[in-house]
C-alpha atoms as a PDB file:
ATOM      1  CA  UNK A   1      46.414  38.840  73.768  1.00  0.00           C
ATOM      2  CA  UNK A   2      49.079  38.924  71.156  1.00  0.00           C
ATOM      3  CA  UNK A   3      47.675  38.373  67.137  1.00  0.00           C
ATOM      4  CA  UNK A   4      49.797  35.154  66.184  1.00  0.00           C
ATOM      5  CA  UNK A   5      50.683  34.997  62.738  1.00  0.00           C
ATOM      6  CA  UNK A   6      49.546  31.980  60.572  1.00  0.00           C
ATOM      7  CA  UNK A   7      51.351  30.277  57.592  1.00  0.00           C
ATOM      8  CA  UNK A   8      49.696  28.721  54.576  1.00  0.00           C
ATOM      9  CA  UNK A   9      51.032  25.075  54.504  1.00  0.00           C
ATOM     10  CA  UNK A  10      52.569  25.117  51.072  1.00  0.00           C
ATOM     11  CA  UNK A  11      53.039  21.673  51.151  1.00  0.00           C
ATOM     12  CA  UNK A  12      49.113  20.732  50.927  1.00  0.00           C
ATOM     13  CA  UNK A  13      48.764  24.383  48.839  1.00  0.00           C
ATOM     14  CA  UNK A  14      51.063  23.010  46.009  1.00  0.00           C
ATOM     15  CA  UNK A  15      49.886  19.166  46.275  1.00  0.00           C
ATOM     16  CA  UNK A  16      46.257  20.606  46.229  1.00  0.00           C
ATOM     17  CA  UNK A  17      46.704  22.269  43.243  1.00  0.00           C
ATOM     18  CA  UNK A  18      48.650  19.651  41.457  1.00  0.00           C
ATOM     19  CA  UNK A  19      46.162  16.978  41.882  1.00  0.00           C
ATOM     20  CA  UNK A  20      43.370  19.488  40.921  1.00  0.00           C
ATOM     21  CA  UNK A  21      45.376  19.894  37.809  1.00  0.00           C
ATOM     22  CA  UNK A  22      45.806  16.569  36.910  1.00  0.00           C
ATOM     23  CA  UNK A  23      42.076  15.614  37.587  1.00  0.00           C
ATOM     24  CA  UNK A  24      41.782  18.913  35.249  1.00  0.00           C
ATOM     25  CA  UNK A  25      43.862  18.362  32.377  1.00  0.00           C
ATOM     26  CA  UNK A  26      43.015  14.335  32.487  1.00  0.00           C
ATOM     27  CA  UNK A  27      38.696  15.443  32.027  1.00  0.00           C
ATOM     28  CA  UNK A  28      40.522  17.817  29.040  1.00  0.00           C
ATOM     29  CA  UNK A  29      42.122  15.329  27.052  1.00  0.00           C
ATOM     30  CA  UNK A  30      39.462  12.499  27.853  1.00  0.00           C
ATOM     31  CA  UNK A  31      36.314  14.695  26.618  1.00  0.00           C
ATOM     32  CA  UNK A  32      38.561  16.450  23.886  1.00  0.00           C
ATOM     33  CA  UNK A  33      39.426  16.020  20.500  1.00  0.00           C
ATOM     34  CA  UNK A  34      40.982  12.452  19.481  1.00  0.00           C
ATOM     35  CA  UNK A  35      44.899  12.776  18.272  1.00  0.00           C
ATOM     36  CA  UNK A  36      45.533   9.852  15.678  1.00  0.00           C
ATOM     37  CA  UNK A  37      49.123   9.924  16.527  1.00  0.00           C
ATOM     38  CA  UNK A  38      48.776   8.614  20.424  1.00  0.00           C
ATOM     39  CA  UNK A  39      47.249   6.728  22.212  1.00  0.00           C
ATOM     40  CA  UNK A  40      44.211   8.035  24.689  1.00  0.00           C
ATOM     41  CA  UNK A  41      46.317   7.029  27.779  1.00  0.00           C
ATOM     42  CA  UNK A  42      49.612   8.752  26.466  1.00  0.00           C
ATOM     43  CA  UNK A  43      47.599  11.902  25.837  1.00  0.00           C
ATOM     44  CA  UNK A  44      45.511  11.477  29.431  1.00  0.00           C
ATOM     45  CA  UNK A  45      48.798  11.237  31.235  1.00  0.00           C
ATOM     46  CA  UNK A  46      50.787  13.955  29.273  1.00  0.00           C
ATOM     47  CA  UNK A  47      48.084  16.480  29.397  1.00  0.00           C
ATOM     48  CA  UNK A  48      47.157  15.237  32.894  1.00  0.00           C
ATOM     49  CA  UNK A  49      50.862  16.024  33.853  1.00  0.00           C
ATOM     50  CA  UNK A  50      51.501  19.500  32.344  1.00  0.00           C
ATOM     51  CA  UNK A  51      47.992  20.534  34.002  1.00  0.00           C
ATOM     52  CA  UNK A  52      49.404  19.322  37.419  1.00  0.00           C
ATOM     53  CA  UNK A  53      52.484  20.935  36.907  1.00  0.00           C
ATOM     54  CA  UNK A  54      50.567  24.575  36.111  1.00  0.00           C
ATOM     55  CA  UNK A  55      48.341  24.194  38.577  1.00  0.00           C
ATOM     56  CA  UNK A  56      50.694  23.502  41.409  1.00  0.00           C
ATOM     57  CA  UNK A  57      53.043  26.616  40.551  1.00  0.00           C
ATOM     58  CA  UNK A  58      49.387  28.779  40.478  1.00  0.00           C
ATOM     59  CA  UNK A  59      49.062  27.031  43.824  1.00  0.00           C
ATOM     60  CA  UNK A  60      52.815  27.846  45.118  1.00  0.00           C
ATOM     61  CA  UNK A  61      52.427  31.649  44.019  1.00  0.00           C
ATOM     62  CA  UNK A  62      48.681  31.680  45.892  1.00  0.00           C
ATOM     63  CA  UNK A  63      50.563  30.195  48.798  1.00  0.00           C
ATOM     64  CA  UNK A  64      52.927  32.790  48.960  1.00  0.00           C
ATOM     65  CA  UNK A  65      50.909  35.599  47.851  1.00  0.00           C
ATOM     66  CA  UNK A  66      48.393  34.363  50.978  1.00  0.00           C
ATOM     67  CA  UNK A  67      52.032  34.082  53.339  1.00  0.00           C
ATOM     68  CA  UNK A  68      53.253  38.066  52.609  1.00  0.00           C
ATOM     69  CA  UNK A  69      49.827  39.124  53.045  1.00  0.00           C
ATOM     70  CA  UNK A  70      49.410  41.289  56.572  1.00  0.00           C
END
């Protein structure tokens, strides 16, 4: 019997990491130190965001890392 070849689903790699990331960088900036100059919501969401967004390219290169593997 042939070995068939399977694909990572980058689609649930890269939305996997990104909500990781935002869960991540949202505990960050809620437990962290206050900044006087925003709000805690503004600095939730921003820092919540960037994580996502780092998290889901770390996610993308796993994916394809996992896809060229033999």
């Amino acid at each position: 019997m042939p070995r068939t070849h399977r694909y990572p689903n980058f689609t649930a790699f890269i939305a996997t990491g990104a909500i990781l990331g935002f869960v991540v960088g949202s505990a960050l900036a809620y437990f962290g130190d206050d900044v006087q100059r925003y709000s805690a919501g503004t600095t939730v969401a921003f820092i919540g965001l960037f994580g996502a967004c780092v998290f889901g390219m770390a996610a993308a290169v796993l994916a394809v890392l996992l896809d060229r593997r033999r």
